[in-house]
Protein backbone atom coordinates (compact mmCIF):
# COMPACT_ATOMS: atom_id res chain seq x y z
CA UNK A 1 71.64 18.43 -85.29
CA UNK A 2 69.92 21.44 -86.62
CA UNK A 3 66.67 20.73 -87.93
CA UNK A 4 64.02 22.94 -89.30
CA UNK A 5 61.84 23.86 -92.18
CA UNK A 6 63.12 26.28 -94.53
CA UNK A 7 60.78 28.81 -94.19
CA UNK A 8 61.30 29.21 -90.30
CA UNK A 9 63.48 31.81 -89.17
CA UNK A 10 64.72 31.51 -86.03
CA UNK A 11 65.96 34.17 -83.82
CA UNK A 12 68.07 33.39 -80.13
CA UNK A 13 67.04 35.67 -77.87
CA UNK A 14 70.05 36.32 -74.59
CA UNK A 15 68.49 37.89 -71.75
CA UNK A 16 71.19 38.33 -69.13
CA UNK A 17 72.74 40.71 -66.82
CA UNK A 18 76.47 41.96 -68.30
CA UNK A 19 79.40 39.68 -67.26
CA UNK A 20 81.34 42.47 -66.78
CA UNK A 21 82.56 46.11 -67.62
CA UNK A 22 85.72 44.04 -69.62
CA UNK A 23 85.37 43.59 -73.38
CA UNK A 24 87.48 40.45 -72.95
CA UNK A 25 84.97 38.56 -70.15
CA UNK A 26 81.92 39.98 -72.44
CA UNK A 27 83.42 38.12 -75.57
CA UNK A 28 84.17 35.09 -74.00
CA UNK A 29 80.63 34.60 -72.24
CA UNK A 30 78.82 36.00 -75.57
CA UNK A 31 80.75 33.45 -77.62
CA UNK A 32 79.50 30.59 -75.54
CA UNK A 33 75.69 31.75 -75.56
CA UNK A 34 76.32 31.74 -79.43
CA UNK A 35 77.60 28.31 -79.60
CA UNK A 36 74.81 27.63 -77.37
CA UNK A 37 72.46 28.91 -79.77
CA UNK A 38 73.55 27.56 -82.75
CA UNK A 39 72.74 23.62 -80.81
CA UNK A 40 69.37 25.17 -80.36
CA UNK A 41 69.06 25.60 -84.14
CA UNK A 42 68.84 29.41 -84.07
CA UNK A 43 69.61 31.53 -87.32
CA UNK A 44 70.45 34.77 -85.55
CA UNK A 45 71.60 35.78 -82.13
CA UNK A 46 70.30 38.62 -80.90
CA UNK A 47 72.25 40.33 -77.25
CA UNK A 48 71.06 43.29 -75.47
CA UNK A 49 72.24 46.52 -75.74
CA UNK A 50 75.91 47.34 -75.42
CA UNK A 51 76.90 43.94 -74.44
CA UNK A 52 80.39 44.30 -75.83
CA UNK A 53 81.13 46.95 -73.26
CA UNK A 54 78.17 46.38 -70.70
CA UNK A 55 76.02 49.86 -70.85
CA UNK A 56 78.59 51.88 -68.84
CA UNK A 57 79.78 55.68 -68.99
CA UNK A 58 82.45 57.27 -67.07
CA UNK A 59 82.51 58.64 -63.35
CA UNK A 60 82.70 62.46 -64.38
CA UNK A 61 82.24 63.41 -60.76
CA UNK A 62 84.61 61.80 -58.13
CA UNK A 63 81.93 62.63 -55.65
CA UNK A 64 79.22 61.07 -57.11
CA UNK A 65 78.34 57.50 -58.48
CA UNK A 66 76.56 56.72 -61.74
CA UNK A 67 73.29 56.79 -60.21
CA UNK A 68 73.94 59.78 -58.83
CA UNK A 69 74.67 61.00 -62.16
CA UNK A 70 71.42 59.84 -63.86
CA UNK A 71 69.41 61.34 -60.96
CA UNK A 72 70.40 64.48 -61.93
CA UNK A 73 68.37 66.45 -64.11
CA UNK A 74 71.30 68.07 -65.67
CA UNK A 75 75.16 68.29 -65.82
CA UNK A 76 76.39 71.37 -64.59
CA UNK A 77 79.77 70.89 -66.32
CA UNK A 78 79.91 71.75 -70.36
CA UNK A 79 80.89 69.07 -73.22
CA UNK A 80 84.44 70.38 -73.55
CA UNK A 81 84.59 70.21 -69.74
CA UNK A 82 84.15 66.18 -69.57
CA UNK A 83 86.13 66.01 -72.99
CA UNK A 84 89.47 66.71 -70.92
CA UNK A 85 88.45 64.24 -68.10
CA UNK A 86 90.76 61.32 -67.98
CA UNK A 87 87.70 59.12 -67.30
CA UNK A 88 85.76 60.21 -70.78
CA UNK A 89 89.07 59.91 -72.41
CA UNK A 90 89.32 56.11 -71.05
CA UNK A 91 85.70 55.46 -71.85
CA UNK A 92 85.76 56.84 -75.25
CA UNK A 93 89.36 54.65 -75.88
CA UNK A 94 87.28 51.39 -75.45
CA UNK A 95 84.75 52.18 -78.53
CA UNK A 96 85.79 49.40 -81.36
CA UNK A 97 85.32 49.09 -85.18
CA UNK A 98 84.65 46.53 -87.55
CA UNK A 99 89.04 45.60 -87.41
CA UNK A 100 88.64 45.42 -83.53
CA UNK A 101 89.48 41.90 -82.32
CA UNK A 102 87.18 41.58 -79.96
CA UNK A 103 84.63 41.79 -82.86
CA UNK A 104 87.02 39.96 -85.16
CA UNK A 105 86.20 36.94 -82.90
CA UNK A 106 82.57 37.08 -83.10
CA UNK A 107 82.72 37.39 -87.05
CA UNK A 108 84.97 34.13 -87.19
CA UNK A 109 82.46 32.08 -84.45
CA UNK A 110 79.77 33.24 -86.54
CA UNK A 111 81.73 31.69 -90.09
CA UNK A 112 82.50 28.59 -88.31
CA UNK A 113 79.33 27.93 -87.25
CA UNK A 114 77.39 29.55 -90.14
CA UNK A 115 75.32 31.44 -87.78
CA UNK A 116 73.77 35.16 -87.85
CA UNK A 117 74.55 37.83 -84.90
CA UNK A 118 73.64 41.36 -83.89
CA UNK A 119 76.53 42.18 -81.75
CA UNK A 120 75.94 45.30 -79.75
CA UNK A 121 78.52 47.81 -78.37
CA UNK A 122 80.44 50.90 -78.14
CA UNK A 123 81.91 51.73 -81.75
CA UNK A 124 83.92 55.02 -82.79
CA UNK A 125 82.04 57.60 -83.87
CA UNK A 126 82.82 60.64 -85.96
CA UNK A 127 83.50 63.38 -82.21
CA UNK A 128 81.86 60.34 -80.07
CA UNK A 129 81.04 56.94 -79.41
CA UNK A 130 78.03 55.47 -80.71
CA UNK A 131 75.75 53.19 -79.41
CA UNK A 132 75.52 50.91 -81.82
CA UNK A 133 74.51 46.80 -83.53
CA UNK A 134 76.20 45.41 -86.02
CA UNK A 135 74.73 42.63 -87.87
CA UNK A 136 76.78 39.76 -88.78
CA UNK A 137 76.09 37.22 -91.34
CA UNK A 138 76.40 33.94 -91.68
CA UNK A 139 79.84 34.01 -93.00
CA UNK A 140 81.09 35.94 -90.91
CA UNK A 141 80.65 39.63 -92.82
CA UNK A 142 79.17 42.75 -91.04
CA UNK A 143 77.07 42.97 -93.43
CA UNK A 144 75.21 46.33 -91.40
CA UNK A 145 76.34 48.79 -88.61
CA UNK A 146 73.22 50.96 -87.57
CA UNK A 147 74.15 53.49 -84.71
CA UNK A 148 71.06 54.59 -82.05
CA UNK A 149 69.64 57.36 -83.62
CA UNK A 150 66.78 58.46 -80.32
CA UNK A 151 70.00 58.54 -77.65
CA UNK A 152 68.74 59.50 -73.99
CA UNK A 153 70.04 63.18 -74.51
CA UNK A 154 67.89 63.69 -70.94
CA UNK A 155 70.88 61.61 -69.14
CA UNK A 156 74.20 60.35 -69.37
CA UNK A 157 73.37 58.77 -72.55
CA UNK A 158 73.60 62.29 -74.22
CA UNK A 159 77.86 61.58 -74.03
CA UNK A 160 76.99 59.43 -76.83
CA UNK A 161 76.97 60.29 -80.23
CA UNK A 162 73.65 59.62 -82.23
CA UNK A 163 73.11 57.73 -85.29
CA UNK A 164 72.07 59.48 -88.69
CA UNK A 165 69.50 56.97 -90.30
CA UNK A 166 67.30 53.82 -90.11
CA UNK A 167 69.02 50.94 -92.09
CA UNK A 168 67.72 47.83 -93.28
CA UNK A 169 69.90 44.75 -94.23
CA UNK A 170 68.87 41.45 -96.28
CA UNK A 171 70.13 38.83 -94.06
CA UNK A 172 70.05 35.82 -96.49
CA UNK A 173 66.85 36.93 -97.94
CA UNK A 174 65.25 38.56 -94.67
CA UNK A 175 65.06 41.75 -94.66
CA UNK A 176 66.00 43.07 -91.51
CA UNK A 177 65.90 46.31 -89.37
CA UNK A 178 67.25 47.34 -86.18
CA UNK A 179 66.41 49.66 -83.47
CA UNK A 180 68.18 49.87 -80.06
CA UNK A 181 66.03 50.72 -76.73
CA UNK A 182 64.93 54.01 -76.35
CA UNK A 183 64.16 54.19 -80.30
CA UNK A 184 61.21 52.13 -79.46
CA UNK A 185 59.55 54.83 -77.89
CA UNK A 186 59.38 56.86 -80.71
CA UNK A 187 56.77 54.96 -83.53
CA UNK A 188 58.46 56.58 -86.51
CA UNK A 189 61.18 54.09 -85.34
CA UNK A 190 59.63 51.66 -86.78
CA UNK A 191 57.81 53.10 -89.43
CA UNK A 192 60.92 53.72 -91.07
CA UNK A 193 62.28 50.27 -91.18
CA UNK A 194 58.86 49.44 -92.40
CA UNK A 195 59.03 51.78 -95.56
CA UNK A 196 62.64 50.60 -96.07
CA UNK A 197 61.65 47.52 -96.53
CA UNK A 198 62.06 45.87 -93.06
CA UNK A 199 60.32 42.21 -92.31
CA UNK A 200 61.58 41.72 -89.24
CA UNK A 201 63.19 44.23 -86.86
CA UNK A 202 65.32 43.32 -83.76
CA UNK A 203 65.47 45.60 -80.68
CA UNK A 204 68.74 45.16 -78.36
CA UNK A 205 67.77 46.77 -74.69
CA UNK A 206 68.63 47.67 -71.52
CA UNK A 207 66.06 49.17 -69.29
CA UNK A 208 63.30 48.79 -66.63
CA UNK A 209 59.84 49.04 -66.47
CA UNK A 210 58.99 46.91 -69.26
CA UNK A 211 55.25 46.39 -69.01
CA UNK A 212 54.08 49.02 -70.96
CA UNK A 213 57.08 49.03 -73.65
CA UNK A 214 56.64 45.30 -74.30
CA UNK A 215 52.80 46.15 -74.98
CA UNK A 216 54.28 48.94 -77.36
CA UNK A 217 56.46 46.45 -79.12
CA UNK A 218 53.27 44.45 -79.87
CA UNK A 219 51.63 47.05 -81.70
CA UNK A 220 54.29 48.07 -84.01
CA UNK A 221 54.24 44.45 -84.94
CA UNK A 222 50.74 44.86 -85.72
CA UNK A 223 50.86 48.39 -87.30
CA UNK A 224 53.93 47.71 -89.08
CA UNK A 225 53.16 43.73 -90.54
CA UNK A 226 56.71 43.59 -89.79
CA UNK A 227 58.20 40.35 -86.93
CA UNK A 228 59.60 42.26 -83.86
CA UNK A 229 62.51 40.43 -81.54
CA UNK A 230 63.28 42.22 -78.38
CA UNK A 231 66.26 41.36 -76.20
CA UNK A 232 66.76 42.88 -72.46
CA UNK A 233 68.79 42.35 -69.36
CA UNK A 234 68.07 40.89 -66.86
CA UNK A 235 67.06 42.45 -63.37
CA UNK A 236 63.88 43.20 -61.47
CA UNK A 237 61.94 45.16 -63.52
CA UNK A 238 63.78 44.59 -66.45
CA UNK A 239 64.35 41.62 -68.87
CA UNK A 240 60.79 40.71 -70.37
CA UNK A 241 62.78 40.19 -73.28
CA UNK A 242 59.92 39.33 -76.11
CA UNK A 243 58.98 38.55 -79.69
CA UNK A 244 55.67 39.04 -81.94
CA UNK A 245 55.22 38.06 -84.92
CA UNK A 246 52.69 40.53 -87.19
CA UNK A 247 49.61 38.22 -88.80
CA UNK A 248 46.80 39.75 -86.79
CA UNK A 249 44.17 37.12 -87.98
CA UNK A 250 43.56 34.45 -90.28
CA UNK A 251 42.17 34.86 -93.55
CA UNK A 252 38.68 33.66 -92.37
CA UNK A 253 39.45 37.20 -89.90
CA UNK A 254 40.07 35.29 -86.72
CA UNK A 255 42.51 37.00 -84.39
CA UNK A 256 45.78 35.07 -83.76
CA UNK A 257 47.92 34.87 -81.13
CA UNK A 258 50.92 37.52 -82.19
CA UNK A 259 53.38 37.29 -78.56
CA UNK A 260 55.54 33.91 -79.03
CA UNK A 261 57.30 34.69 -75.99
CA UNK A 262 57.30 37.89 -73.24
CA UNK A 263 60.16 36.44 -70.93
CA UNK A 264 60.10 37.13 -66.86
CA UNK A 265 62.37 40.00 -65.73
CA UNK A 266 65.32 38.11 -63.84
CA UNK A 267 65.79 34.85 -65.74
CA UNK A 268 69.26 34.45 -67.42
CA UNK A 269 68.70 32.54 -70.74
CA UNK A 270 68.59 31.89 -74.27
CA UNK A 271 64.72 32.37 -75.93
CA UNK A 272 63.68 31.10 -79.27
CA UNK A 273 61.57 33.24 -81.74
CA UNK A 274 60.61 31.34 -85.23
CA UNK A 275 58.48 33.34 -87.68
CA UNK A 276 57.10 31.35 -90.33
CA UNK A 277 58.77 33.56 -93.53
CA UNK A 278 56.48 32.52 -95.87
CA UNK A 279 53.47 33.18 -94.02
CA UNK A 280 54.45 36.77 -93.29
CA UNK A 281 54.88 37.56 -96.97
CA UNK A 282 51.91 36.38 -97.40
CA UNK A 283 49.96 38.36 -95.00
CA UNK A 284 52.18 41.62 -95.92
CA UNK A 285 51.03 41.10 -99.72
CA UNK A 286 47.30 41.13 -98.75
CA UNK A 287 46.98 42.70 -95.53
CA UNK A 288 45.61 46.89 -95.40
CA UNK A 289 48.50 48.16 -93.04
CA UNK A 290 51.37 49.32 -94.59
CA UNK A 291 51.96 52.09 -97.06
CA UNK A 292 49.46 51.65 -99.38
CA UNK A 293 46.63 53.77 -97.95
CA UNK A 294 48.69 56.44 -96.21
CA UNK A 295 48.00 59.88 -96.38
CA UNK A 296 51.47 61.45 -96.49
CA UNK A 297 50.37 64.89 -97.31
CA UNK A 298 48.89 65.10 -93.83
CA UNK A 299 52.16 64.17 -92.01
CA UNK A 300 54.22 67.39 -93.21
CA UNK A 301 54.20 68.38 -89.67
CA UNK A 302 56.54 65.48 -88.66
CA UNK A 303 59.42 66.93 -89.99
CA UNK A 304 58.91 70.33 -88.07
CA UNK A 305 61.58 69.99 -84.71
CA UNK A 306 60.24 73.06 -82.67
CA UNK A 307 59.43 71.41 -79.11
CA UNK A 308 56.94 73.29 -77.06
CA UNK A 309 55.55 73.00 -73.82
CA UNK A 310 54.76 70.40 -71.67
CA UNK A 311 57.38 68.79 -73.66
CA UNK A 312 60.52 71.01 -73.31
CA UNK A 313 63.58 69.57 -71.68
CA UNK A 314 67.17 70.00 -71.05
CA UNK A 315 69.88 68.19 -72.57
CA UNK A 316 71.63 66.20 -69.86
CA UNK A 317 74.88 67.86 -71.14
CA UNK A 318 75.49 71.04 -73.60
């Protein structure tokens, strides 16, 4: 029986390898960790990135595996080039949309057992797939489809089309953001969710060398006053799948405790995050982060997208 105060939100965290390159196997082991879940008492299932699909991309070399691919520093074949490759073609045939089955099935599960989920994979884009989460309500609605908007142009990654815009969605009451992976890296990320409105913001991932991006994850928590969920894969020196919630310190001004989980890298399992709702509007109302105090007239420079050195790089592909 599901039990819980009101005011807890509770997010299921899956950290586990992919099942498969097969939408169909995905589905059916995703549906399970949901039901799963939903005995748990969770609110909201979060998966890492691309689960639908697993994070795949085609062969476009016969001679060469993926990892050779990502090892390279840059494609020597143009766009157009890969575009007439049967294996892009097959790749780019599997991206869904919100009428897909496979995602019809994950709205229903999510109706029939009133339960939230951020379902994560390869959806049809306007020349490419996107890398993309779409948030599910309770009764079953997408209710929010936010498309990667910081894709890894330096690799393979740049096949994929990127996202326009931050969203925000209210998730029966919640506000909630989402950023996938490498958007992480970038703090506006999160800043923008923020100033939208965002209370707590899921990340769906898939990559290594966590350490120092889990550490990263904290502090936009902190700058931000906003909960942040993270979900990886799992795989040596990956999963550390992980969740903060934002109050700093106590209204006396003693620190808290803001990590309520960092995960190991190769366990395969469901974590719980609950952030006390109530308590974070509180300390957002009274707390000095935020946008109050912000001195937007000195940020003009943001918006200028000249890239000088040491920080010019190719595009994996042109």
């Amino acid at each position: 029986m599901e039990v819980h105060m009101e005011n807890q939100f509770r997010v299921a965290v899956i950290q586990a390898n992919y099942p498969s390159s097969k939408c169909e196997i995905n589905t059916k082991v995703g549906l399970q960790y949901i039901k799963n879940a939903k005995k748990m008492g969770a609110d909201l299932v979060l998966f890492p990135e691309c689960w639908l699909h697993g994070y795949q991309f085609p062969i476009i070399k016969d001679c060469l595996s993926i990892s050779d691919m990502y090892e390279m520093d840059q494609c020597d074949e143009t766009m157009e080039c890969i575009k007439q490759k049967k294996s892009y073609q097959e790749w780019v045939n599997q991206a869904v949309d919100e009428e897909s089955d496979y995602v019809k099935q994950f709205c229903s599960v999510a109706k029939e057992l009133h339960i939230g989920i951020v379902l994560t994979a390869y959806t049809k884009g306007i020349q490419k797939p996107r890398n993309s989460a779409m948030v599910i309500d309770k009764n079953g609605n997408i209710i929010m489809t936010y498309s990667k908007v910081h894709t890894c142009d330096f690799s393979l990654e740049s096949l994929v089309e990127s996202g326009e815009e931050f969203k925000v969605c209210d998730f029966h009451g919640i506000k909630l953001g989402v950023m996938i992976c490498y958007d992480r890296e970038y703090p506006e990320s999160a800043r923008m969710l923020m100033l939208k409105g965002a209370e707590i913001i899921v990340v769906p991932n898939s990559c290594g060398g966590m350490k120092p991006r889990v550490q990263a994850l904290s502090t936009r928590a902190y700058e931000n006053m906003t909960g942040v969920v993270m979900a990886n894969t799992a795989f040596e020196n990956g999963g550390n799948s992980c969740a903060f919630q934002p109050i700093a310190w106590d209204k006396d001004g003693k620190e808290q405790e803001m990590a309520l989980f960092v995960a190991d890298a190769t366990s395969e399992k469901i974590y719980m995050a609950e952030f006390d709702m109530d308590a974070i509007k509180d300390y957002r109302s009274s707390e000095m982060m935020g946008n109050t105090f912000r001195k937007v007239k000195a940020y003009a420079g943001f918006l200028d997208n000249v890239v000088e050195p040491p920080f010019v790089r190719n595009r994996w592909v042109e």
